[in-house]
C-alpha atoms as a PDB file:
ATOM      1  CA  UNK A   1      26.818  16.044   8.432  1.00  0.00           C
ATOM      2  CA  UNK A   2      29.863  14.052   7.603  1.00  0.00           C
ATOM      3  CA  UNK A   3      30.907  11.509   9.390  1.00  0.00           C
ATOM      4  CA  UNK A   4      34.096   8.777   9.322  1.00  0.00           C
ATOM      5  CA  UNK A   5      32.757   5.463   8.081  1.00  0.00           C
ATOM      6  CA  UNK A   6      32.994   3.030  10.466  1.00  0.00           C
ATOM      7  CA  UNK A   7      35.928   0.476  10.061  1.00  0.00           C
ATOM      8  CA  UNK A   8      38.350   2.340   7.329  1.00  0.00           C
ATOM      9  CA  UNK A   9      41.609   3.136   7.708  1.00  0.00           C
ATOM     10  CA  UNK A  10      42.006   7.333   7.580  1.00  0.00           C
ATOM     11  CA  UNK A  11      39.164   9.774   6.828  1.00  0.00           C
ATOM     12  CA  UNK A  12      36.524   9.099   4.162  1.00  0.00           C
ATOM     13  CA  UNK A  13      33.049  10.655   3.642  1.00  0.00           C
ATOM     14  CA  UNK A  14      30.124   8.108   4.783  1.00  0.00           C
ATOM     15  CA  UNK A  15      26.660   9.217   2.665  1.00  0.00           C
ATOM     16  CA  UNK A  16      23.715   7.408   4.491  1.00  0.00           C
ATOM     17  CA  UNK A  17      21.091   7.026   2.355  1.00  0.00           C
ATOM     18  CA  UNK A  18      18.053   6.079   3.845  1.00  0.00           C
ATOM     19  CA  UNK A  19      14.566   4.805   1.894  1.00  0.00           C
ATOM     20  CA  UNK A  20      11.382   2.719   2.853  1.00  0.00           C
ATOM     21  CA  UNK A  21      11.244   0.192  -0.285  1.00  0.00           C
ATOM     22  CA  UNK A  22      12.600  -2.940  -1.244  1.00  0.00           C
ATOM     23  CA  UNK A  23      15.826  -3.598  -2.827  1.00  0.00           C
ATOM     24  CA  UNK A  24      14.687  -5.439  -5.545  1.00  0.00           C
ATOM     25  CA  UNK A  25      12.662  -2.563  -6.554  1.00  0.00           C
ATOM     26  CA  UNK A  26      13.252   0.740  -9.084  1.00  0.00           C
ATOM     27  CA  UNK A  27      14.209   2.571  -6.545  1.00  0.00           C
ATOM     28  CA  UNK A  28      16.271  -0.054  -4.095  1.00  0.00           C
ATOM     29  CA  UNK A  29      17.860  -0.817  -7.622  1.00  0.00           C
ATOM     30  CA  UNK A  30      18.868   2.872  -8.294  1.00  0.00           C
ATOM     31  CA  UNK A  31      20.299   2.998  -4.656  1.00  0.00           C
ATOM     32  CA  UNK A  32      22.844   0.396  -4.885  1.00  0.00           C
ATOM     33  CA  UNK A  33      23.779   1.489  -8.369  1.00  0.00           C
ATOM     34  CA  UNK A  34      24.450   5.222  -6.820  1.00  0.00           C
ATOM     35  CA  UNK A  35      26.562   3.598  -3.890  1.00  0.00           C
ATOM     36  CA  UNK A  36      28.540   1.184  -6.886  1.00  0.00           C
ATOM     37  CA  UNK A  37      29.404   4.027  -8.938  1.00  0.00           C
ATOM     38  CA  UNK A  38      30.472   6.600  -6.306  1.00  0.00           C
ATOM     39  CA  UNK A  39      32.786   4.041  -4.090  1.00  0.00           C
ATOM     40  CA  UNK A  40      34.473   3.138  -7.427  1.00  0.00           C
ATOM     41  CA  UNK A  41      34.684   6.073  -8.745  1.00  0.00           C
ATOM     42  CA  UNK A  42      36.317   7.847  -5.417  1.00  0.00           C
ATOM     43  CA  UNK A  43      38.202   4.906  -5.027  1.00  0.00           C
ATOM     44  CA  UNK A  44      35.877   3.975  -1.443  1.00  0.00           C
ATOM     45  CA  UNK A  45      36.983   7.428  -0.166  1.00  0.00           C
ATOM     46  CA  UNK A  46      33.160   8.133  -0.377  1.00  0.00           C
ATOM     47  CA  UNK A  47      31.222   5.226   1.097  1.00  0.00           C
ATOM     48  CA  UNK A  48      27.254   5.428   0.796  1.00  0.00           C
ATOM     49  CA  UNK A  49      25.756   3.140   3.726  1.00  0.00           C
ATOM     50  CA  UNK A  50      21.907   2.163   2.003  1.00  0.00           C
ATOM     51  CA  UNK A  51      19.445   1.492   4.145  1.00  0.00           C
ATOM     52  CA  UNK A  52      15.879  -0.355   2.618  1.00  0.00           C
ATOM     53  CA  UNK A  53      12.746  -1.231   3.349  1.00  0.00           C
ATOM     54  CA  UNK A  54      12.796   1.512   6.652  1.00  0.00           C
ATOM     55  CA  UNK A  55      15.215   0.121   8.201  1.00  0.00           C
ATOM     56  CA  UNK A  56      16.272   3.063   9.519  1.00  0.00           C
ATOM     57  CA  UNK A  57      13.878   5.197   9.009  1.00  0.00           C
ATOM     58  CA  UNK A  58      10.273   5.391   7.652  1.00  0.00           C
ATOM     59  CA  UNK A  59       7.703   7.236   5.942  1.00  0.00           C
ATOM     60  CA  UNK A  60       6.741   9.093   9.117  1.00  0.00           C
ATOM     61  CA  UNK A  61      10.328   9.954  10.206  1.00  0.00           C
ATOM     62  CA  UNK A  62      12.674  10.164   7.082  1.00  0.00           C
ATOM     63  CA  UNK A  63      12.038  13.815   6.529  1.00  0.00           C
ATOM     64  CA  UNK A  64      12.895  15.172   9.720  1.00  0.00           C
ATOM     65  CA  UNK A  65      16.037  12.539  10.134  1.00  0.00           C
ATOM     66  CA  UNK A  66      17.117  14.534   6.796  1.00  0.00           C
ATOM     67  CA  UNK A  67      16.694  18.069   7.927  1.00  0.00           C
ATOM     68  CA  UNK A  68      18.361  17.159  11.309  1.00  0.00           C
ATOM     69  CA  UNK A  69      21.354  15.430   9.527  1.00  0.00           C
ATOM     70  CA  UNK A  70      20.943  11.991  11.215  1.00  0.00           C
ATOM     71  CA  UNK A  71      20.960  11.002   7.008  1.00  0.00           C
ATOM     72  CA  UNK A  72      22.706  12.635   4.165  1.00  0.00           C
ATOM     73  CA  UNK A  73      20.333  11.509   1.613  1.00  0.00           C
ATOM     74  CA  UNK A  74      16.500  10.125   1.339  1.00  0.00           C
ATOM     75  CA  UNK A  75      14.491   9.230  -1.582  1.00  0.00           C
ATOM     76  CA  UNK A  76      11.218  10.315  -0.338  1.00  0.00           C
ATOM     77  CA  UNK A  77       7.899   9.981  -2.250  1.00  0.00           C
ATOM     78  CA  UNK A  78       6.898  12.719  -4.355  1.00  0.00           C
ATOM     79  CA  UNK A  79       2.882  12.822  -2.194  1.00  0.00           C
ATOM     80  CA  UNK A  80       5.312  13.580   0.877  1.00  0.00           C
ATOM     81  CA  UNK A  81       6.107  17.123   0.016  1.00  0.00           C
ATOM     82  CA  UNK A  82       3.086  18.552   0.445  1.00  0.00           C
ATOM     83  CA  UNK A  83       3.204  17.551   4.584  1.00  0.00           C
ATOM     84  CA  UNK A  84       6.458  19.985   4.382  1.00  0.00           C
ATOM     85  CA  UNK A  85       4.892  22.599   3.118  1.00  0.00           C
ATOM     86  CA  UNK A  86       5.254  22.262  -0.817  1.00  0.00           C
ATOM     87  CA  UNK A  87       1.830  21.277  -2.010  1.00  0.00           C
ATOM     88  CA  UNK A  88       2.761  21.693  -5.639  1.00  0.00           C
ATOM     89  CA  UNK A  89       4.517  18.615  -5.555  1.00  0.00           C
ATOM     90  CA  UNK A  90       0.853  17.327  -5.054  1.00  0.00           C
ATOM     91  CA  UNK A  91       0.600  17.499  -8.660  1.00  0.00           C
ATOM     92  CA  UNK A  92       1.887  13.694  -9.305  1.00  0.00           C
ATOM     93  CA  UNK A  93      -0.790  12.676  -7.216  1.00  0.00           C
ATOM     94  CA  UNK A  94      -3.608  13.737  -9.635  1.00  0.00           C
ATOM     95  CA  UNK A  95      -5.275  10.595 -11.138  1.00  0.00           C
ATOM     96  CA  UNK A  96      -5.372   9.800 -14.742  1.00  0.00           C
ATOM     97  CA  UNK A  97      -2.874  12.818 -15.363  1.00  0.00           C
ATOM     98  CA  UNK A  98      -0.281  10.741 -17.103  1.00  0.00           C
ATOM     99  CA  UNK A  99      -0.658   7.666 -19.512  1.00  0.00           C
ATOM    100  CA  UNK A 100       3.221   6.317 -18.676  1.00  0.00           C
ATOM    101  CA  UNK A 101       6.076   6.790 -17.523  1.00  0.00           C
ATOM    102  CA  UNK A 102       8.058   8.741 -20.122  1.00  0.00           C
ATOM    103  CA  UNK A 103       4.712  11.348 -20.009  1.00  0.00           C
ATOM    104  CA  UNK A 104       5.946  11.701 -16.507  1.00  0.00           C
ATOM    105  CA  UNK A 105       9.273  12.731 -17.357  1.00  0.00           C
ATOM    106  CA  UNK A 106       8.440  15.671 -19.661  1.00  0.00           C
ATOM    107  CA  UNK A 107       7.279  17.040 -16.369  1.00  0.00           C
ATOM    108  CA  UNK A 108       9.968  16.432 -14.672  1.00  0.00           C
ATOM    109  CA  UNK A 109      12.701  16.775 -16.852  1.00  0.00           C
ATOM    110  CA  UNK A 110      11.220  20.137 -17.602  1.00  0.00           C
ATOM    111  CA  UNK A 111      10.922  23.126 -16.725  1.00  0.00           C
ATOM    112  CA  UNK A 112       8.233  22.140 -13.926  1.00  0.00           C
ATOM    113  CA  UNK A 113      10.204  19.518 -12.123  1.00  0.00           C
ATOM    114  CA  UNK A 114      13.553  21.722 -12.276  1.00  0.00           C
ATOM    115  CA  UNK A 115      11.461  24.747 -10.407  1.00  0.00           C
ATOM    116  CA  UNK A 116       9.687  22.442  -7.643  1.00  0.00           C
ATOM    117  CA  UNK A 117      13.369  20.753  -7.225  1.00  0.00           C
ATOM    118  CA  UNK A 118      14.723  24.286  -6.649  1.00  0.00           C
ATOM    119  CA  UNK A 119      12.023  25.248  -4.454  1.00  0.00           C
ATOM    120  CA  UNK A 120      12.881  22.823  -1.514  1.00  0.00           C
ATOM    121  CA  UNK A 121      16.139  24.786  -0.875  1.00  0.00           C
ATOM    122  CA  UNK A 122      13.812  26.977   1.436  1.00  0.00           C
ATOM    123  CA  UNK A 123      13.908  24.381   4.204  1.00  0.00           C
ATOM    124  CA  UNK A 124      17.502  23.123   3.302  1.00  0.00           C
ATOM    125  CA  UNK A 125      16.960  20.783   1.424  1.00  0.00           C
ATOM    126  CA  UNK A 126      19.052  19.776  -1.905  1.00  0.00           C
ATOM    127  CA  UNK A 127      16.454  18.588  -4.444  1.00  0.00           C
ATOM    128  CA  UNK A 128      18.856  16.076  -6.966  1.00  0.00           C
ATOM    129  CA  UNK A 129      16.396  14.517  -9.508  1.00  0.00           C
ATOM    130  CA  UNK A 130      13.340  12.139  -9.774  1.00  0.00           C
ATOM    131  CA  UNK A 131      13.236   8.736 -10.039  1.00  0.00           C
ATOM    132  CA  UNK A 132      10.192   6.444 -11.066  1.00  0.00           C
ATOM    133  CA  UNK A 133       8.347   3.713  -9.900  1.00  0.00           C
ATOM    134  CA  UNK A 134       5.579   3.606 -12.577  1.00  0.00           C
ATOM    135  CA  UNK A 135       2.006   3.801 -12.526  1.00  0.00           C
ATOM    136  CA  UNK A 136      -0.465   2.912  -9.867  1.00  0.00           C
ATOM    137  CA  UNK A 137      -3.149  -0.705 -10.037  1.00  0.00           C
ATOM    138  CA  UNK A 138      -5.861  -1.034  -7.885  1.00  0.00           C
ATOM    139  CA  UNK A 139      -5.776  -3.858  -5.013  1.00  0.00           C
ATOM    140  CA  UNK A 140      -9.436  -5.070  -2.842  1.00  0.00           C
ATOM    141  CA  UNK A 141     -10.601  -8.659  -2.735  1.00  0.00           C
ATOM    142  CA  UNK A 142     -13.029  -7.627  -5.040  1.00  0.00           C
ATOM    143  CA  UNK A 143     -12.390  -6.505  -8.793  1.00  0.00           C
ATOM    144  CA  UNK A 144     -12.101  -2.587  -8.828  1.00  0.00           C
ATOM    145  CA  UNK A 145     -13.524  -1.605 -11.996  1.00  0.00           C
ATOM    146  CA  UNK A 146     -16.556   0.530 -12.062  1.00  0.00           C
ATOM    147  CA  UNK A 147     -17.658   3.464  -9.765  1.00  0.00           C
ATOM    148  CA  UNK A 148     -19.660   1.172  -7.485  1.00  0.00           C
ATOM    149  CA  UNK A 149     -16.665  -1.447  -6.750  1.00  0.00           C
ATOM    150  CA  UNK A 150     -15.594   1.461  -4.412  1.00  0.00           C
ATOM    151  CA  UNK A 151     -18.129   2.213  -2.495  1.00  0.00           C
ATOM    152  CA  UNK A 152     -17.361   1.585   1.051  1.00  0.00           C
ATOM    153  CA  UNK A 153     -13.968   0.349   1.051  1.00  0.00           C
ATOM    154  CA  UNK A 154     -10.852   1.472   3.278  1.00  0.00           C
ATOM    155  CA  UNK A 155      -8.187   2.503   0.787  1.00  0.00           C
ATOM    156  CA  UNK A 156      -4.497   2.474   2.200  1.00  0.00           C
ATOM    157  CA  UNK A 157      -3.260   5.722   1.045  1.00  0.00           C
ATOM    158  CA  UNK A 158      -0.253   7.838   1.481  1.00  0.00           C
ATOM    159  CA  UNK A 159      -0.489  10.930   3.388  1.00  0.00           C
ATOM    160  CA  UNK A 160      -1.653  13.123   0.577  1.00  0.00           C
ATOM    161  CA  UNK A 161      -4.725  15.420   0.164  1.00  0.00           C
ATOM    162  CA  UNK A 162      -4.929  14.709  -3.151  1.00  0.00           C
ATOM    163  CA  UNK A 163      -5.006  10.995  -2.367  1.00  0.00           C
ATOM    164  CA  UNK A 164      -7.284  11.348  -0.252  1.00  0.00           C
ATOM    165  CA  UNK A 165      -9.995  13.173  -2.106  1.00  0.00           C
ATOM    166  CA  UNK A 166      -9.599  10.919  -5.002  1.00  0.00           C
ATOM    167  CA  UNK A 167     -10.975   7.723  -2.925  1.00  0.00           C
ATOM    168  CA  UNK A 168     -13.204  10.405  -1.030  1.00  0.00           C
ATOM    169  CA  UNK A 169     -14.768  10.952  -5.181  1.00  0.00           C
ATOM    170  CA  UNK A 170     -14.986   7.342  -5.993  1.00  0.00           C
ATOM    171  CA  UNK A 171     -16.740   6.606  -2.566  1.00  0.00           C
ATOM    172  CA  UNK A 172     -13.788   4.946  -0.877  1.00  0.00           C
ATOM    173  CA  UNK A 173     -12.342   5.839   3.020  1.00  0.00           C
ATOM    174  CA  UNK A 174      -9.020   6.727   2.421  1.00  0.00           C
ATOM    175  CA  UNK A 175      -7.002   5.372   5.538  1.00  0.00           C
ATOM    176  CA  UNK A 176      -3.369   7.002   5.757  1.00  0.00           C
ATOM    177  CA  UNK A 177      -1.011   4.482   6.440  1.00  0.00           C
ATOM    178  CA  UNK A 178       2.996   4.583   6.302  1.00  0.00           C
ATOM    179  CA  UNK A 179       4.207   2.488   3.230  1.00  0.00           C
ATOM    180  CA  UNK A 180       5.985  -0.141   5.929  1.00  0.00           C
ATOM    181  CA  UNK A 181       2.276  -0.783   7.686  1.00  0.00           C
ATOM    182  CA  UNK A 182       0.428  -1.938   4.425  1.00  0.00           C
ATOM    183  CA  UNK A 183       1.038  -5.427   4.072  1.00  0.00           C
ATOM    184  CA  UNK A 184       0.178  -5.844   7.891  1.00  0.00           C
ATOM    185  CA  UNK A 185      -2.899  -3.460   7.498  1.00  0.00           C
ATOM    186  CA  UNK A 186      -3.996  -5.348   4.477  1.00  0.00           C
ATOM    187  CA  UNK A 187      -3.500  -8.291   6.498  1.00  0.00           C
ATOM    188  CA  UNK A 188      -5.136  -7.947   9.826  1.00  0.00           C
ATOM    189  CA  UNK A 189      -8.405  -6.013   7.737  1.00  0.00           C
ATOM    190  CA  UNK A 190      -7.384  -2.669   9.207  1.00  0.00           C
ATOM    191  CA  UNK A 191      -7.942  -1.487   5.258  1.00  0.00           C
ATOM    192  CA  UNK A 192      -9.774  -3.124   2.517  1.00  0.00           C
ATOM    193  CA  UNK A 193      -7.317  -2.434  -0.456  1.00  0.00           C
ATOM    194  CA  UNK A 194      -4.665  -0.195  -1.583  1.00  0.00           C
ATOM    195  CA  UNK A 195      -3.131   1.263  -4.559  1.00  0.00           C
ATOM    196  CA  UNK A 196       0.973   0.564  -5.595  1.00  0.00           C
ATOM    197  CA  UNK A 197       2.837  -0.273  -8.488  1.00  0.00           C
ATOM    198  CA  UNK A 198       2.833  -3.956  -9.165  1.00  0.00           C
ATOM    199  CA  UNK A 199       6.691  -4.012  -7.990  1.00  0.00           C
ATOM    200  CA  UNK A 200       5.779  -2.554  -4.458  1.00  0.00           C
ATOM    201  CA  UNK A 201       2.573  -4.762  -4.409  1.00  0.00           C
ATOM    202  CA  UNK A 202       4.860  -8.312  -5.094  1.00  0.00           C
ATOM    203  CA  UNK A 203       7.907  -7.261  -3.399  1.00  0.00           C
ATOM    204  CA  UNK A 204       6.190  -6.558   0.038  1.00  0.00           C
ATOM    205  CA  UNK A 205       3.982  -9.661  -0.407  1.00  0.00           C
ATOM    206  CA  UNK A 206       0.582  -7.382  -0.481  1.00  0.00           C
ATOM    207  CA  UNK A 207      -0.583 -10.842  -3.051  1.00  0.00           C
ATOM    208  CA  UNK A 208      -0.834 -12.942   0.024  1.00  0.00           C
ATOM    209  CA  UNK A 209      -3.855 -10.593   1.145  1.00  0.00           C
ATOM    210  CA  UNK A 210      -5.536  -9.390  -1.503  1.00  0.00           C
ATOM    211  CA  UNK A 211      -7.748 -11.862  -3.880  1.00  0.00           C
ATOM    212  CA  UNK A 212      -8.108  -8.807  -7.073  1.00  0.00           C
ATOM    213  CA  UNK A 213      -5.700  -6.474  -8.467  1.00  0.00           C
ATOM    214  CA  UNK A 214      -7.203  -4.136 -11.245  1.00  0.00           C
ATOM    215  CA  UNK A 215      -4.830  -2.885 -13.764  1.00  0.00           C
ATOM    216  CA  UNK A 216      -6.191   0.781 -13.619  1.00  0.00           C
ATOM    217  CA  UNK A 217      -2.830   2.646 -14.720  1.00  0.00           C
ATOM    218  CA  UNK A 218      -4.251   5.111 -12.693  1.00  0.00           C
ATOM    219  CA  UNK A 219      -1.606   7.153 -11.105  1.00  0.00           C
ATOM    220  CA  UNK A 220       1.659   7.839 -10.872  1.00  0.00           C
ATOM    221  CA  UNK A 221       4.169   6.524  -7.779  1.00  0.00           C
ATOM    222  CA  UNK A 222       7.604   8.843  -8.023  1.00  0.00           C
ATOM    223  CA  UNK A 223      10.342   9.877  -5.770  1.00  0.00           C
ATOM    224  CA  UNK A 224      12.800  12.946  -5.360  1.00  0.00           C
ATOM    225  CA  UNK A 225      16.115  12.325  -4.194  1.00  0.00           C
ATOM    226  CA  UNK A 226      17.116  15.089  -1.823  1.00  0.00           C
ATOM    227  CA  UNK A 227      20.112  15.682   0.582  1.00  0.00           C
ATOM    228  CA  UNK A 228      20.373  17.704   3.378  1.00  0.00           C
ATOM    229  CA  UNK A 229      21.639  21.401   2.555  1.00  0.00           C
ATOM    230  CA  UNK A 230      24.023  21.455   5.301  1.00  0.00           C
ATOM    231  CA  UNK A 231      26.138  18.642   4.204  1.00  0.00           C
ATOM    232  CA  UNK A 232      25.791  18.826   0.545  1.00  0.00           C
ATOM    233  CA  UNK A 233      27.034  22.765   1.203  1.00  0.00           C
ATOM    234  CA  UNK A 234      29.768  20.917   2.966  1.00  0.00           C
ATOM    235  CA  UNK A 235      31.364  19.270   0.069  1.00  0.00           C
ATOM    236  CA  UNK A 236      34.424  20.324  -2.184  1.00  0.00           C
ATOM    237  CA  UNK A 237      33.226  21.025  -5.528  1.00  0.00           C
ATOM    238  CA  UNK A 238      34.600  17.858  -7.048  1.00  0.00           C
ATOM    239  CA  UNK A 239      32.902  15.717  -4.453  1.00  0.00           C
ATOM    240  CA  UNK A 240      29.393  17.651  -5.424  1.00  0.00           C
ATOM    241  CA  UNK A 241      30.028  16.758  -9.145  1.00  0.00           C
ATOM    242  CA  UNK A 242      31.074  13.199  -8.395  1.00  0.00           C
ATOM    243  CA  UNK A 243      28.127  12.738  -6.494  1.00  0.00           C
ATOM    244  CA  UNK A 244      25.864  14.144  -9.144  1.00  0.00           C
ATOM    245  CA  UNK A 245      27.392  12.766 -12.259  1.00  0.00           C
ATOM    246  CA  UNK A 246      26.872   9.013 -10.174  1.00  0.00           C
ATOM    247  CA  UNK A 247      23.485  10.104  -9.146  1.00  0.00           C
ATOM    248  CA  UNK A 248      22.637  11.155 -12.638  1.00  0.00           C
ATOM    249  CA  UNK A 249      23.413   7.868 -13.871  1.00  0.00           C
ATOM    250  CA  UNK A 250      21.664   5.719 -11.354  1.00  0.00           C
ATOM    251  CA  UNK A 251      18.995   7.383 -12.034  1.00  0.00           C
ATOM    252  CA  UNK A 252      19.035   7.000 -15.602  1.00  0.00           C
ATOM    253  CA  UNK A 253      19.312   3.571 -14.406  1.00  0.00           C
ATOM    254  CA  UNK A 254      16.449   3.208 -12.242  1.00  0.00           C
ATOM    255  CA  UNK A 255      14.014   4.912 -14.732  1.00  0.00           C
ATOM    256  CA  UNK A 256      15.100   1.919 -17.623  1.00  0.00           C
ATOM    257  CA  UNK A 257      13.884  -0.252 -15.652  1.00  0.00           C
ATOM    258  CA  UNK A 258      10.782   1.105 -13.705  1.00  0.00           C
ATOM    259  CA  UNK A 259       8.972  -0.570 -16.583  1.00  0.00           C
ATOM    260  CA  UNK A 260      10.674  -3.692 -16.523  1.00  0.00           C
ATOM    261  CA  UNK A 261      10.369  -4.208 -12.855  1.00  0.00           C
ATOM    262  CA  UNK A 262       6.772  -4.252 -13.296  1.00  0.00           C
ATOM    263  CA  UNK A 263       6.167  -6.196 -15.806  1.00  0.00           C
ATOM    264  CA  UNK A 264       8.877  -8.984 -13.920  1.00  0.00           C
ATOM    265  CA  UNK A 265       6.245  -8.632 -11.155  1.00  0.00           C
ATOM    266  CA  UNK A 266       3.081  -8.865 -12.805  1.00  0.00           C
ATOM    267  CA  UNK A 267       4.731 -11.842 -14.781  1.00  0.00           C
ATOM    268  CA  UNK A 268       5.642 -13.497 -11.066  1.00  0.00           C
ATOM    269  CA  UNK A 269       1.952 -12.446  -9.823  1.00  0.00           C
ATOM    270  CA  UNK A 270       0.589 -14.487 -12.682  1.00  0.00           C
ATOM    271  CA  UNK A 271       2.701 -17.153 -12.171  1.00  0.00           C
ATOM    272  CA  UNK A 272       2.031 -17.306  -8.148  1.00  0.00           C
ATOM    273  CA  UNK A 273      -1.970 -17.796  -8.848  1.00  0.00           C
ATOM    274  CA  UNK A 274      -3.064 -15.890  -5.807  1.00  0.00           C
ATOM    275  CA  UNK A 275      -4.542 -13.135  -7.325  1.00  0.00           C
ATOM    276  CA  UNK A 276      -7.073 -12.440  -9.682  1.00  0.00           C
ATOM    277  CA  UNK A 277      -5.884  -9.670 -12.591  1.00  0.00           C
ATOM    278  CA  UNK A 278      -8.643  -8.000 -14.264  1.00  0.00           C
ATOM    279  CA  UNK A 279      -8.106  -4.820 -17.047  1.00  0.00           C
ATOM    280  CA  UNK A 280      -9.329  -1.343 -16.910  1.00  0.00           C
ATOM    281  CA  UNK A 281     -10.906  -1.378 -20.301  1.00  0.00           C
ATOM    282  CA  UNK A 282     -11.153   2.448 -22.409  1.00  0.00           C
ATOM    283  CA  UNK A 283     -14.674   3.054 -21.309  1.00  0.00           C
ATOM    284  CA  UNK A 284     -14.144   1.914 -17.436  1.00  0.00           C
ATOM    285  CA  UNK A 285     -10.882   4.453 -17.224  1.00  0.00           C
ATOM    286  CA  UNK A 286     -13.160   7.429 -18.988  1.00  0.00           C
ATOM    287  CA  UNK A 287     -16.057   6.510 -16.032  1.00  0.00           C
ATOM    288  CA  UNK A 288     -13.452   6.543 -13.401  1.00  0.00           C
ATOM    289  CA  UNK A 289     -11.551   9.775 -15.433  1.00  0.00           C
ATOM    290  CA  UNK A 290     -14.737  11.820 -15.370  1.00  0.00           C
ATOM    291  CA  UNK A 291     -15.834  10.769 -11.201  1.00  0.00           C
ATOM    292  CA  UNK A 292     -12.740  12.287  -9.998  1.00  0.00           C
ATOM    293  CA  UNK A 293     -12.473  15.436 -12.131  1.00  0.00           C
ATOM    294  CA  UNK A 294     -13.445  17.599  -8.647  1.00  0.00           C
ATOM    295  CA  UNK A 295      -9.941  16.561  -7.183  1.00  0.00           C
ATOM    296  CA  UNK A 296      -8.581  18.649 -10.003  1.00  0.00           C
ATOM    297  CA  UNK A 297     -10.013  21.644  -9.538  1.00  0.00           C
ATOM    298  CA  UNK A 298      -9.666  21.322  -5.476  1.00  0.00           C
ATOM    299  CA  UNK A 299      -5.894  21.178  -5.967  1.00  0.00           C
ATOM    300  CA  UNK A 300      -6.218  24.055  -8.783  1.00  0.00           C
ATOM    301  CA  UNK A 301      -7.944  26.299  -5.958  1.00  0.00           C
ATOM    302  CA  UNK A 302      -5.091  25.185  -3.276  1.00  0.00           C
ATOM    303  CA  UNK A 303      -1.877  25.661  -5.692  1.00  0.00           C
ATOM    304  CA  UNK A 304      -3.359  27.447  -8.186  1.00  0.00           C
ATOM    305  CA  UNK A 305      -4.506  26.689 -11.231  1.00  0.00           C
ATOM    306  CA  UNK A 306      -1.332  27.739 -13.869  1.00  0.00           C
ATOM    307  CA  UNK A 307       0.389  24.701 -12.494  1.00  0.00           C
ATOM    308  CA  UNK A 308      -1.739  21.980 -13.466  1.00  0.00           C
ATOM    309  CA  UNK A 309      -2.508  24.081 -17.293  1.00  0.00           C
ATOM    310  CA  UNK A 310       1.400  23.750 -17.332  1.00  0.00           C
ATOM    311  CA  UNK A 311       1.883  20.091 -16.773  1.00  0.00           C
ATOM    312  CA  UNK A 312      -1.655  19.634 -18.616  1.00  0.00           C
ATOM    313  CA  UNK A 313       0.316  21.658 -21.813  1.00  0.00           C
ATOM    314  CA  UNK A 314       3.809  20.194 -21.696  1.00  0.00           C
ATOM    315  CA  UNK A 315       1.526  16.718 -21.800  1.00  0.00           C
ATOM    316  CA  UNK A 316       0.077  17.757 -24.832  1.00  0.00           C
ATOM    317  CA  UNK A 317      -3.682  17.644 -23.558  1.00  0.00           C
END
């Protein structure tokens, strides 16, 4: 729904943009870059209001704020489609599936990503493009390397099935826990550990609680960008390919330096001294590869099986 922004002198569009990460992060990056480039570029007759770190809104609540229009825009995790009834989006969640990030985007750059995208238009939604956060370590306060290391734990997890069953393989309890909750969770010993990219695990000061972080490169942390189908049905034509063109770039943006952010964070992790960094070496992944191969074929049964041969295929494996 559009609204007039608060404070401005004669009508202008106000795009609230809504998303549970830190602004110094990929994604918080990306945000303020989309809100630069389209207040400049309509010269601030389009004004995008970002809100971080669930301010607004959360991982439990973003969704529905979206479909009710009480947001224009949210960048929700990829692992949160499957709650709203599009499990193939469940895909990114398999482990060891992709080596890095620019594996990731032959997926979705492809012909994949572009159908799942188009797919959420069944429940109004706009799918816009996907945005990275890089690949997934390993946190405990106790190295998480072999099999064993897991056995017992409660894993902070998003609310994914796949998720879920991959901790459920290496022995773990996966606990599902809004993004937000972790650092307190982690904190108070609700759970044991976690899994994040090294930006999400420095920015939201997960170090503080957590002696170990294993550098597994196990997984894959992405987000779709996705408006609500009312308003963006609402727009003029220009305004849609203002919006996109800005959102394109930002994007482009945020991807360049998913990496970067990373390796800034693992560099300030070293420096900080409060955790312990340990390497996945080649035969530790293949262990860990081969204990959660049952996850695959439990998705494969519940999507079907042509979806992961595609990504598998346009991955080269």
């Amino acid at each position: 729904m559009l609204v007039l922004a608060p404070g401005m002198a004669g009508a202008a569009l106000l795009i609230r943009f809504s998303h549970v990460v830190a602004e110094d992060t990929p994604k918080g990056l990306a945000a303020n870059r989309f809100k630069a480039l389209v207040e400049q570029r309509s010269e601030q007759r389009i004004r995008v209001a970002v809100y971080p770190s669930a301010r607004l809104y959360g991982d439990l609540d973003e969704m529905e704020a979206l479909r009710l229009g009480a947001v224009e825009m949210v960048a929700p995790s990829l692992s949160k489609f499957g709650r709203i009834g599009f499990p193939e989006f469940e895909l990114f969640d398999l482990p060891f599936l992709f080596d890095s990030n620019s594996e990731v985007r032959r997926v979705t750059q492809g012909a994949i990503g572009q159908r799942l995208l188009v797919q959420l238009r069944q429940q109004g939604l706009v799918g816009l493009g996907y945005l990275d956060n890089g690949l997934k370590q390993m946190s405990a306060n106790r190295p998480l390397l072999e099999p064993d290391d897991f056995k017992g734990l409660r894993m902070r997890i998003q609310f994914s099935r796949v998720l879920a069953s991959q901790f459920k393989a290496l022995g773990a309890r996966p606990v599902p826990l809004a993004f937000s909750e972790t650092a307190r969770a982690l904190a108070t010993g609700v759970v044991d550990g976690t899994e994040n990219p090294v930006s999400n695990f420095w920015t939201q000061g997960m170090h503080k609680y957590q002696t170990d972080l294993s550098l597994t490169d196990h997984g894959y942390v992405g987000y779709a960008v996705v408006a609500n189908g009312r308003f963006w049905n609402s727009l003029s034509e220009p305004d849609r390919t203002l919006i996109e063109q800005a959102l394109r770039e930002a994007l482009q943006y945020g991807n360049q330096i998913a990496d970067t952010q990373n390796a800034k964070a693992l560099e300030a992790l070293r420096e900080a001294g409060t955790t312990r960094i340990h390497v996945l070496s080649p035969v530790q992944r293949a262990r860990l590869r081969k204990l959660v191969q049952p996850v695959y074929d439990e998705l494969a049964q519940r999507i079907g099986a042509s979806w992961i041969e595609e990504a598998q295929k346009a991955l080269g494996r």
